[in-house]
PDB file of N, CA and C in Angstrom:
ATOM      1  N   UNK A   1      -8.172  -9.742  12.856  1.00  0.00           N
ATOM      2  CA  UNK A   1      -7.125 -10.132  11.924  1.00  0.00           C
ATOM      3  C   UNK A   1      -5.884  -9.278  12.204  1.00  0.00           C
ATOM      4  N   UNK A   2      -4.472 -10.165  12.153  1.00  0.00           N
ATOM      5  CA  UNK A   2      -3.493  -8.806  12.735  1.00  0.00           C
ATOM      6  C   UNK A   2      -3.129  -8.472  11.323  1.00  0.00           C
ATOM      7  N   UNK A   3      -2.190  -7.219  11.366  1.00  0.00           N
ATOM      8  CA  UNK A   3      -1.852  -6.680  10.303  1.00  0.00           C
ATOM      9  C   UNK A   3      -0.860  -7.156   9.270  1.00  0.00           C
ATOM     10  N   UNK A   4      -0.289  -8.200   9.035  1.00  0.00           N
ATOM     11  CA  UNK A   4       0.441  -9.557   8.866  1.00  0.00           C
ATOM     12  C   UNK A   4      -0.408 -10.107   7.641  1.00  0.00           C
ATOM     13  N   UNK A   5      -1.612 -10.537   8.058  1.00  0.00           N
ATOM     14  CA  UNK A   5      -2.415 -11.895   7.579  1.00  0.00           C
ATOM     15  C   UNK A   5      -2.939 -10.219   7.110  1.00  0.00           C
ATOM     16  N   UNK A   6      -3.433  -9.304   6.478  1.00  0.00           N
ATOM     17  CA  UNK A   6      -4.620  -8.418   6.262  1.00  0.00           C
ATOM     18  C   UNK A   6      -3.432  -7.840   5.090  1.00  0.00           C
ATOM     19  N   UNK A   7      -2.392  -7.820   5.180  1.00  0.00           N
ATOM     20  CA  UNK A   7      -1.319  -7.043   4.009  1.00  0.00           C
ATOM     21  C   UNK A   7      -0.880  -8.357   3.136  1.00  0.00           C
ATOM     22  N   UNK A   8      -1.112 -10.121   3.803  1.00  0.00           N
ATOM     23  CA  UNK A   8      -0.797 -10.988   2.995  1.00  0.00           C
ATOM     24  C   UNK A   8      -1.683 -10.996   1.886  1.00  0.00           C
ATOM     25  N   UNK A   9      -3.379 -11.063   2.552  1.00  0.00           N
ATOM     26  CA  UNK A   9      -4.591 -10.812   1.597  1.00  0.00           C
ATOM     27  C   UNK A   9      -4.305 -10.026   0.573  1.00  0.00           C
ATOM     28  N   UNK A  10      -4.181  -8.549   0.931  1.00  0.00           N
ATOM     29  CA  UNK A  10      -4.234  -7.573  -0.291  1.00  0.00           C
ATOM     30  C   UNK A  10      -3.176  -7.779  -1.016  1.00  0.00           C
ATOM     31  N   UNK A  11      -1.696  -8.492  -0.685  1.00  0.00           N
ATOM     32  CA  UNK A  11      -0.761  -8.878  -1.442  1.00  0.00           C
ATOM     33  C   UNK A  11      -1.289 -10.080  -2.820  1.00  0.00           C
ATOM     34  N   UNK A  12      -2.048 -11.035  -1.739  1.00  0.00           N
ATOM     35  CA  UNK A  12      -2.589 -11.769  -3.071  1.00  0.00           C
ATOM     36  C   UNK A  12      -3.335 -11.505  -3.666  1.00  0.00           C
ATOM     37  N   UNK A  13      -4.232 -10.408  -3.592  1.00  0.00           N
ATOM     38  CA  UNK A  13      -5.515  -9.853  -4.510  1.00  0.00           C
ATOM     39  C   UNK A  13      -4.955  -9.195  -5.245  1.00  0.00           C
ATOM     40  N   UNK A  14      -3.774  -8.259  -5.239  1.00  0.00           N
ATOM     41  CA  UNK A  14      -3.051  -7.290  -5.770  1.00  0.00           C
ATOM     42  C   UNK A  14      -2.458  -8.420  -7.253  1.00  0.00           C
ATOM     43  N   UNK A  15      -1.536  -9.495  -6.700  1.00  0.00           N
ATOM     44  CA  UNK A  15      -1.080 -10.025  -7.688  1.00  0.00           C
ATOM     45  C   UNK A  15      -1.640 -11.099  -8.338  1.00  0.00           C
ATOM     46  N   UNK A  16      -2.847 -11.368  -7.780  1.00  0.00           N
ATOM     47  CA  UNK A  16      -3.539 -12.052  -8.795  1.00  0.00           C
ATOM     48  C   UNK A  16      -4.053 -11.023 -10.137  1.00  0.00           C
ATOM     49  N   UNK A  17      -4.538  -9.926  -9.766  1.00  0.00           N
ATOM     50  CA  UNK A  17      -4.617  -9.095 -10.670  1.00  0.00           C
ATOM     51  C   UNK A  17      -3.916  -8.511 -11.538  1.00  0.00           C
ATOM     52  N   UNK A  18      -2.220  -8.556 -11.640  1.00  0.00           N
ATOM     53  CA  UNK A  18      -1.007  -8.380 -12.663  1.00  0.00           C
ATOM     54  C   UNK A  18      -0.220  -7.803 -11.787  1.00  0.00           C
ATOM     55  N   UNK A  19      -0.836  -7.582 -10.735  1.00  0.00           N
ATOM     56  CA  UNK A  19       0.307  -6.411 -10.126  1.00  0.00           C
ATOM     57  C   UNK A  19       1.650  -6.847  -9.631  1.00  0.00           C
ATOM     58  N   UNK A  20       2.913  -6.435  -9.280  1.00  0.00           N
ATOM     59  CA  UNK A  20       4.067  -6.996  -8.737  1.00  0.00           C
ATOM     60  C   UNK A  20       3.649  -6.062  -7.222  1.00  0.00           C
ATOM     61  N   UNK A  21       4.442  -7.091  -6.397  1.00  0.00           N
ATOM     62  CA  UNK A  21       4.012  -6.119  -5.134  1.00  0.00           C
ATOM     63  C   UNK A  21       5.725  -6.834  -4.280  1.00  0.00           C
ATOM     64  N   UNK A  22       6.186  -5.370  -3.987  1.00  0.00           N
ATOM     65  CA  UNK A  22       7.263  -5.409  -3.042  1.00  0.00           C
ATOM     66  C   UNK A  22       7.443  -4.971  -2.019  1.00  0.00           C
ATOM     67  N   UNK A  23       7.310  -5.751  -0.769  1.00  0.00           N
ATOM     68  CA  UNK A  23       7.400  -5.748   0.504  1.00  0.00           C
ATOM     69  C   UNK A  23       8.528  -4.948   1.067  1.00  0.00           C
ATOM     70  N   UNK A  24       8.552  -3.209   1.570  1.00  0.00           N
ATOM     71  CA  UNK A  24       9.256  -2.719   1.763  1.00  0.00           C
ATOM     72  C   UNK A  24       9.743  -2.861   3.223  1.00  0.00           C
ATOM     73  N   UNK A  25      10.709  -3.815   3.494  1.00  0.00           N
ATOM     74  CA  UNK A  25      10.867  -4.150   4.927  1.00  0.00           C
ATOM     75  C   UNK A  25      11.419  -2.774   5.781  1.00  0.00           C
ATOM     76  N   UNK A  26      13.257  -2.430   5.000  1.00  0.00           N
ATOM     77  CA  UNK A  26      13.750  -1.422   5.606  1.00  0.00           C
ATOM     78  C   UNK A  26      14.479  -0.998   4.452  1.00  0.00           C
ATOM     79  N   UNK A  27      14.414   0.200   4.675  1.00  0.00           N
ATOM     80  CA  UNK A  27      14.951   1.342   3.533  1.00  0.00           C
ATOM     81  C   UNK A  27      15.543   2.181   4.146  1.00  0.00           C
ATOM     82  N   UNK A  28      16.212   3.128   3.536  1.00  0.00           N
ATOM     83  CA  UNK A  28      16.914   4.667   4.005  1.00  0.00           C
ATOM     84  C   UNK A  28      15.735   5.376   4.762  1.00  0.00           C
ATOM     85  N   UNK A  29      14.667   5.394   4.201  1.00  0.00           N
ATOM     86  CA  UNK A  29      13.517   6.340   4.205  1.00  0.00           C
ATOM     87  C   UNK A  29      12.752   5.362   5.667  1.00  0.00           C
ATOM     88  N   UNK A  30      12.042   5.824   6.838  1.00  0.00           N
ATOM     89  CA  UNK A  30      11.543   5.571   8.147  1.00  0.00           C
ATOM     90  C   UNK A  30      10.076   6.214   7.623  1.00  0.00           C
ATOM     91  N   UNK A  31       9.605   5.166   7.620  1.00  0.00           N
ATOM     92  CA  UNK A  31       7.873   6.172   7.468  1.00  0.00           C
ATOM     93  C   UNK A  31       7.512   5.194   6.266  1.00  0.00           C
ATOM     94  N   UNK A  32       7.898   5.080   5.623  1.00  0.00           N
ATOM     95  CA  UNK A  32       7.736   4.578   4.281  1.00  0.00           C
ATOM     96  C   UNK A  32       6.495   3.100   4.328  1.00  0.00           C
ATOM     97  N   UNK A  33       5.356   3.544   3.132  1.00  0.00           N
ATOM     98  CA  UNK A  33       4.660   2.605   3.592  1.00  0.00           C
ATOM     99  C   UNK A  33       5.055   1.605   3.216  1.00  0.00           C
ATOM    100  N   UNK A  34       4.190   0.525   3.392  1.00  0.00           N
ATOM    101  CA  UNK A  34       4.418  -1.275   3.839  1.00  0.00           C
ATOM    102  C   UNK A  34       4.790  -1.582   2.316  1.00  0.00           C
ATOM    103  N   UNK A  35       3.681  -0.983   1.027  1.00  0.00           N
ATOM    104  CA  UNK A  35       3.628  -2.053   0.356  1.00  0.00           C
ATOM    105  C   UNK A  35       3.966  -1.007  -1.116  1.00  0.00           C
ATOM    106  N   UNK A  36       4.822  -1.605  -2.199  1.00  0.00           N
ATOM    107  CA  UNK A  36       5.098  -0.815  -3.428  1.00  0.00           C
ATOM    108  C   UNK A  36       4.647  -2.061  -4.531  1.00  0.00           C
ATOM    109  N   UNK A  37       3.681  -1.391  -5.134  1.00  0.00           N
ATOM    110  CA  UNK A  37       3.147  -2.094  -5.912  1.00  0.00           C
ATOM    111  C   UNK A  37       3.573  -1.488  -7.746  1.00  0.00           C
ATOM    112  N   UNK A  38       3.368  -2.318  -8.545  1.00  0.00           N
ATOM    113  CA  UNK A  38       3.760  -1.809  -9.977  1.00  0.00           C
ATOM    114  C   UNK A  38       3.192  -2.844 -10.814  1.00  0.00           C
ATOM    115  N   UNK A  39       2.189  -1.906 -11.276  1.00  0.00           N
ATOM    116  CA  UNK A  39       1.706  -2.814 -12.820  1.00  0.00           C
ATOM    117  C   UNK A  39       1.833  -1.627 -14.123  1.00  0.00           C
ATOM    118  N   UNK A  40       1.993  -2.154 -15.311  1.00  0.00           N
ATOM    119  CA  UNK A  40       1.929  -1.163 -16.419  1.00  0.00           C
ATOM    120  C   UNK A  40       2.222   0.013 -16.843  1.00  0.00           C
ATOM    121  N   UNK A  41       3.476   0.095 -15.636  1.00  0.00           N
ATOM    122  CA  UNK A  41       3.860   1.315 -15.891  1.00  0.00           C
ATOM    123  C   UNK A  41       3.755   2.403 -14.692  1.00  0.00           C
ATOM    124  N   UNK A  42       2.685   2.064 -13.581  1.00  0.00           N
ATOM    125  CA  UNK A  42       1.895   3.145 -12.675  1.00  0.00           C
ATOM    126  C   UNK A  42       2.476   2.100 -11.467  1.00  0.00           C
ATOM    127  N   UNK A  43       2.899   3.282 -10.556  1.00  0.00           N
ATOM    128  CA  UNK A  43       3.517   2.215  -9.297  1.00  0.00           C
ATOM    129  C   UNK A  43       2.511   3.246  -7.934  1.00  0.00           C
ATOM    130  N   UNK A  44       2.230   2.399  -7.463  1.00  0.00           N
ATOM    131  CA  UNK A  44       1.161   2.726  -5.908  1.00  0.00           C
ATOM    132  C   UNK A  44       2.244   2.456  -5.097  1.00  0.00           C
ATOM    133  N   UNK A  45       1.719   2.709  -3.584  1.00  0.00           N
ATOM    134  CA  UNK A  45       2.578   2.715  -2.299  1.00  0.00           C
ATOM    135  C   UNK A  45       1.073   2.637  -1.569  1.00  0.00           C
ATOM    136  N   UNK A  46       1.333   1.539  -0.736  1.00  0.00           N
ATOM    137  CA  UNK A  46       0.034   1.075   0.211  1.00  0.00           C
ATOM    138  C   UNK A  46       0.653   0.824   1.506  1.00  0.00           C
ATOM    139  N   UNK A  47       0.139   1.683   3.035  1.00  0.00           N
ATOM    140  CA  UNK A  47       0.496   1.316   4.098  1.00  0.00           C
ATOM    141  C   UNK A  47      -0.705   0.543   4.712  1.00  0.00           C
ATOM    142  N   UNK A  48      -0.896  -0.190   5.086  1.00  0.00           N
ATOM    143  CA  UNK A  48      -1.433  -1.401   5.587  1.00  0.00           C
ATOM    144  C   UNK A  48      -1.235  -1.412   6.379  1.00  0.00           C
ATOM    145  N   UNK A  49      -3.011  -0.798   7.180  1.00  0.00           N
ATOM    146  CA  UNK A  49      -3.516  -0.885   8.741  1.00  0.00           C
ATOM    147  C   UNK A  49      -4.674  -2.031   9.266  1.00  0.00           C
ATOM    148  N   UNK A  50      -4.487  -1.999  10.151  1.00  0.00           N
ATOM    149  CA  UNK A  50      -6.017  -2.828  10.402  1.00  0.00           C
ATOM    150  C   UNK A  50      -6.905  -1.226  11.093  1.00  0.00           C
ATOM    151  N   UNK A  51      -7.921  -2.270  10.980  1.00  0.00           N
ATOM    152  CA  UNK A  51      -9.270  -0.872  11.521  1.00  0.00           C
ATOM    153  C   UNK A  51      -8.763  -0.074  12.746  1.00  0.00           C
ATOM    154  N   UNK A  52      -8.136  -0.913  13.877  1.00  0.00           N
ATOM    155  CA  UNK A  52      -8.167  -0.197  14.599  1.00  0.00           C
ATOM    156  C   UNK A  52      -6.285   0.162  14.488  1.00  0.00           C
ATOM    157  N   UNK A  53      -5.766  -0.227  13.941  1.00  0.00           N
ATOM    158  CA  UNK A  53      -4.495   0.173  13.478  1.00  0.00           C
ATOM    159  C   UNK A  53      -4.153   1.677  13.706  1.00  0.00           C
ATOM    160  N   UNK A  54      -3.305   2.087  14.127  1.00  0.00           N
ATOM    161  CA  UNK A  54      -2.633   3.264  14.022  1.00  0.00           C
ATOM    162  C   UNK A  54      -1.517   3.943  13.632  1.00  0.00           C
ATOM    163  N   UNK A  55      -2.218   5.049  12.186  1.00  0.00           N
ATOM    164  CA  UNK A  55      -0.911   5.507  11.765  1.00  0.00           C
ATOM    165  C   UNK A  55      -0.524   6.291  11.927  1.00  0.00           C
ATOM    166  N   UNK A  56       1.057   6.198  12.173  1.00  0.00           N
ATOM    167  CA  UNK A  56       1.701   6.955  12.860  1.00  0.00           C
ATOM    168  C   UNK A  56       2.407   8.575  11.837  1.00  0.00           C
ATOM    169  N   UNK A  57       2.314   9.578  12.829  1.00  0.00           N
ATOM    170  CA  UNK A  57       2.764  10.810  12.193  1.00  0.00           C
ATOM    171  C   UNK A  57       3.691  10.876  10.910  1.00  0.00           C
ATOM    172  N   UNK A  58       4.703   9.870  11.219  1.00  0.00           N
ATOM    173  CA  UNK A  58       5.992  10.088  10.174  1.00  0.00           C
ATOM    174  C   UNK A  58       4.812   9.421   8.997  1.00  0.00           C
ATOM    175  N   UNK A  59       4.149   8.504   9.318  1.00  0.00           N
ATOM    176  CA  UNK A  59       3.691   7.387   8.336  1.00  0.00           C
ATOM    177  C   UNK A  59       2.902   8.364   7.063  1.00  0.00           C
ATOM    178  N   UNK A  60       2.288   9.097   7.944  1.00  0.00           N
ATOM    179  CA  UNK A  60       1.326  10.044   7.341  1.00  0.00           C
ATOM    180  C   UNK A  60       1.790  11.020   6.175  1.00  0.00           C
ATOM    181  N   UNK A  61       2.891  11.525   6.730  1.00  0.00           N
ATOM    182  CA  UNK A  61       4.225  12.645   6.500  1.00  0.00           C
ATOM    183  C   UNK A  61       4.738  11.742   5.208  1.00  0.00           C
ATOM    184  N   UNK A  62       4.765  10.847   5.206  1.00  0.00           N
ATOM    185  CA  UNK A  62       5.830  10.085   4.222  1.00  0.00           C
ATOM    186  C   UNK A  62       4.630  10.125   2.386  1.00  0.00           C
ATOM    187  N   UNK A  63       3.521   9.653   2.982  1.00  0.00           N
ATOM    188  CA  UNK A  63       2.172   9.879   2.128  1.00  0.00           C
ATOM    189  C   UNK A  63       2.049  10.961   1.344  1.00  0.00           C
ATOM    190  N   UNK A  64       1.817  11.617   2.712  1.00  0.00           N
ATOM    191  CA  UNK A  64       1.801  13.094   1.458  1.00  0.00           C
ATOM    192  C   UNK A  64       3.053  13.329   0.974  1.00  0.00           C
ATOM    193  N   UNK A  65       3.893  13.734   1.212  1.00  0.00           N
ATOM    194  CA  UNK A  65       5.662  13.387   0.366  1.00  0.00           C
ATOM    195  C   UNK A  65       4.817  13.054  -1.278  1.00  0.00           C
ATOM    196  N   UNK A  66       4.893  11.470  -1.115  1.00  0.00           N
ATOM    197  CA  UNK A  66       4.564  10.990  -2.181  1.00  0.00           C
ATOM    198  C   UNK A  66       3.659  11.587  -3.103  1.00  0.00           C
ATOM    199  N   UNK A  67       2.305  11.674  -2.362  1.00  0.00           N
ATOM    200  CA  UNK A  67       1.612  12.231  -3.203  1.00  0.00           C
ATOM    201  C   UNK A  67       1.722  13.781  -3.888  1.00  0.00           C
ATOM    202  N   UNK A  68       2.629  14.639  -3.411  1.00  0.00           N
ATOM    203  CA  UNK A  68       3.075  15.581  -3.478  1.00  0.00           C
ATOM    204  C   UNK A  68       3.784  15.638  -4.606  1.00  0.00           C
ATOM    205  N   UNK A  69       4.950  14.517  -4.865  1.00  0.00           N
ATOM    206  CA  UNK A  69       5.305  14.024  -6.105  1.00  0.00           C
ATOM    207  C   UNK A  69       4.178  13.315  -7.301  1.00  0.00           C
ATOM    208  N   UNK A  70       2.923  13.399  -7.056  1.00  0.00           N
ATOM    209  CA  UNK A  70       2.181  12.930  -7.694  1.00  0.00           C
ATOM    210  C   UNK A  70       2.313  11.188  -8.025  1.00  0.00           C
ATOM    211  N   UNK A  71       3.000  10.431  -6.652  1.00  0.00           N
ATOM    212  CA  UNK A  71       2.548   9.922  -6.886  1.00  0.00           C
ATOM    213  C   UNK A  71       1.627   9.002  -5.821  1.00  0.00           C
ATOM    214  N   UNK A  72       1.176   7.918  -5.994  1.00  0.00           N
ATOM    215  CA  UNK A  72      -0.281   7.515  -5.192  1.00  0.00           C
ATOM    216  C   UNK A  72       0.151   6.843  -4.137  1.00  0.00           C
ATOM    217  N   UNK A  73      -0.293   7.521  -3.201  1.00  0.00           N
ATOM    218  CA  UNK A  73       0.066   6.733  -1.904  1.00  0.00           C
ATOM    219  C   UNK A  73      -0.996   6.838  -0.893  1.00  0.00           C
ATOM    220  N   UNK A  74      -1.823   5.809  -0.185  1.00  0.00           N
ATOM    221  CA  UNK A  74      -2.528   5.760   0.851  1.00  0.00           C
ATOM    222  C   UNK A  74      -2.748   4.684   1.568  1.00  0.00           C
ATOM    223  N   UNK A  75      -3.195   5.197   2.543  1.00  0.00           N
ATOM    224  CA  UNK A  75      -3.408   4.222   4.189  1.00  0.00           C
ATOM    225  C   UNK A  75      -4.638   2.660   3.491  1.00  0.00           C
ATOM    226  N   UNK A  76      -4.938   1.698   3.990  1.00  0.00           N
ATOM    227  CA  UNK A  76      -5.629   0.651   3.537  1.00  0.00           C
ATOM    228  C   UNK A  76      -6.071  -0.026   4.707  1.00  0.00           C
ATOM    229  N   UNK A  77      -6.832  -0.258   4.774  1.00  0.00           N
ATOM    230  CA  UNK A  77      -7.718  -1.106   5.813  1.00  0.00           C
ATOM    231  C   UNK A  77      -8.249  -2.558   5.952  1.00  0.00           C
ATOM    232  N   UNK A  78      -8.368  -2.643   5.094  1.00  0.00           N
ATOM    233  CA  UNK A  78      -9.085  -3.971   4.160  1.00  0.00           C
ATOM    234  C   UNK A  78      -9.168  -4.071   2.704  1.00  0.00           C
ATOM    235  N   UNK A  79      -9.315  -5.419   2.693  1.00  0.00           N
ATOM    236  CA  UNK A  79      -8.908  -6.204   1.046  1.00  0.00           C
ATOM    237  C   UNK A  79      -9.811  -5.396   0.038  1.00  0.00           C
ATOM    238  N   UNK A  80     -11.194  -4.687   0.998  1.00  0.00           N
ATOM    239  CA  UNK A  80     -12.140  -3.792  -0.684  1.00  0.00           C
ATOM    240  C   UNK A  80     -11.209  -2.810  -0.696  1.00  0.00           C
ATOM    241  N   UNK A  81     -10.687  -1.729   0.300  1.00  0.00           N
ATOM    242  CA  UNK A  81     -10.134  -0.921  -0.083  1.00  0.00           C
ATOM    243  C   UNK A  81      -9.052  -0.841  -1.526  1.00  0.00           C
ATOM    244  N   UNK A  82      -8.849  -2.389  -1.679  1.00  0.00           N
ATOM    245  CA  UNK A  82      -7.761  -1.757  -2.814  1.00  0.00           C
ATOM    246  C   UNK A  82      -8.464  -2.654  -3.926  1.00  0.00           C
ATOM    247  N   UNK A  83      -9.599  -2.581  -3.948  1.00  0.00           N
ATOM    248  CA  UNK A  83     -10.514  -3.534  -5.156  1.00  0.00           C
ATOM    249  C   UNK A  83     -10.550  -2.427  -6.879  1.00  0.00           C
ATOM    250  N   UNK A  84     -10.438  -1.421  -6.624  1.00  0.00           N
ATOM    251  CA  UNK A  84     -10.490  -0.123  -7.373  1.00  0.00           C
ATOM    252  C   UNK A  84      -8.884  -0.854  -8.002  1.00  0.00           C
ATOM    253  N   UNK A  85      -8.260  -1.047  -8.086  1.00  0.00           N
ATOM    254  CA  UNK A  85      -6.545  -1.583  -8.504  1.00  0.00           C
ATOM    255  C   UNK A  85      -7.014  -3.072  -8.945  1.00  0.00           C
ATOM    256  N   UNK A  86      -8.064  -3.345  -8.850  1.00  0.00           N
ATOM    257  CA  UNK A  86      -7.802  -4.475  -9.047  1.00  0.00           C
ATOM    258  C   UNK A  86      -9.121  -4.891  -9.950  1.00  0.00           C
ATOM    259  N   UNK A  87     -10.115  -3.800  -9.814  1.00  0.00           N
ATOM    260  CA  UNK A  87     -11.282  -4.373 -10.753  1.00  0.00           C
ATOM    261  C   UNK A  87     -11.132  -3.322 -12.442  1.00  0.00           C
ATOM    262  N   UNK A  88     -10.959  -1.869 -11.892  1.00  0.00           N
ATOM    263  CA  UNK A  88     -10.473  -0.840 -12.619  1.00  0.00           C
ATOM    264  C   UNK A  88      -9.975  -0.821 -13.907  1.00  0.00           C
ATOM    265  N   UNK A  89      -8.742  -1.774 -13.708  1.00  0.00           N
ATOM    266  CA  UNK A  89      -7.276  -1.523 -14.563  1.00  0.00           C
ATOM    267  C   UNK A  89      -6.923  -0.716 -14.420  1.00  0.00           C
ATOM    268  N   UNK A  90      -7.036   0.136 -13.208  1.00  0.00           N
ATOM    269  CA  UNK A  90      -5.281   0.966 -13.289  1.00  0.00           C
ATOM    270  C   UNK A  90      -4.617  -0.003 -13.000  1.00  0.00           C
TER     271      UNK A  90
END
């Protein structure tokens, strides 16, 4: 599956579940992951790899940033990976 069709999936699992999800094409910020999601108040940041996908240094760098600010940001692989957002209620 390329990485295209694998970030469309988790886009629709994401918003079938309430979530808004905005496709961060290009920004100020280089590194920045793929996907900014926001439901209820709590906003995620999802970079969207395939398995054998590779992320790159800045990509990594940009993650922790975020999470550093407390807030949630990580790498994704597949559609279970983000089932926790979506079965949960965060």
């Amino acid at each position: 599956m390329r990485e295209s069709e694998l970030q469309k999936k988790i886009k629709d699992r994401l918003m079938k579940s309430g979530w808004s999800v905005i496709k961060l094409i290009q920004t100020n910020m280089n590194g920045i992951p793929d996907l900014m999601c926001i439901r209820k108040g709590r906003v995620i940041f999802l970079e969207v790899k395939t398995e054998k996908g590779i992320v790159a240094p800045l990509q990594l760098k940009r993650i922790e940033e975020l999470n550093k600010h407390e807030v949630f940001a990580k790498v994704v692989r597949s559609v279970e990976d983000i089932d926790i957002f979506c079965y949960k209620g965060l």
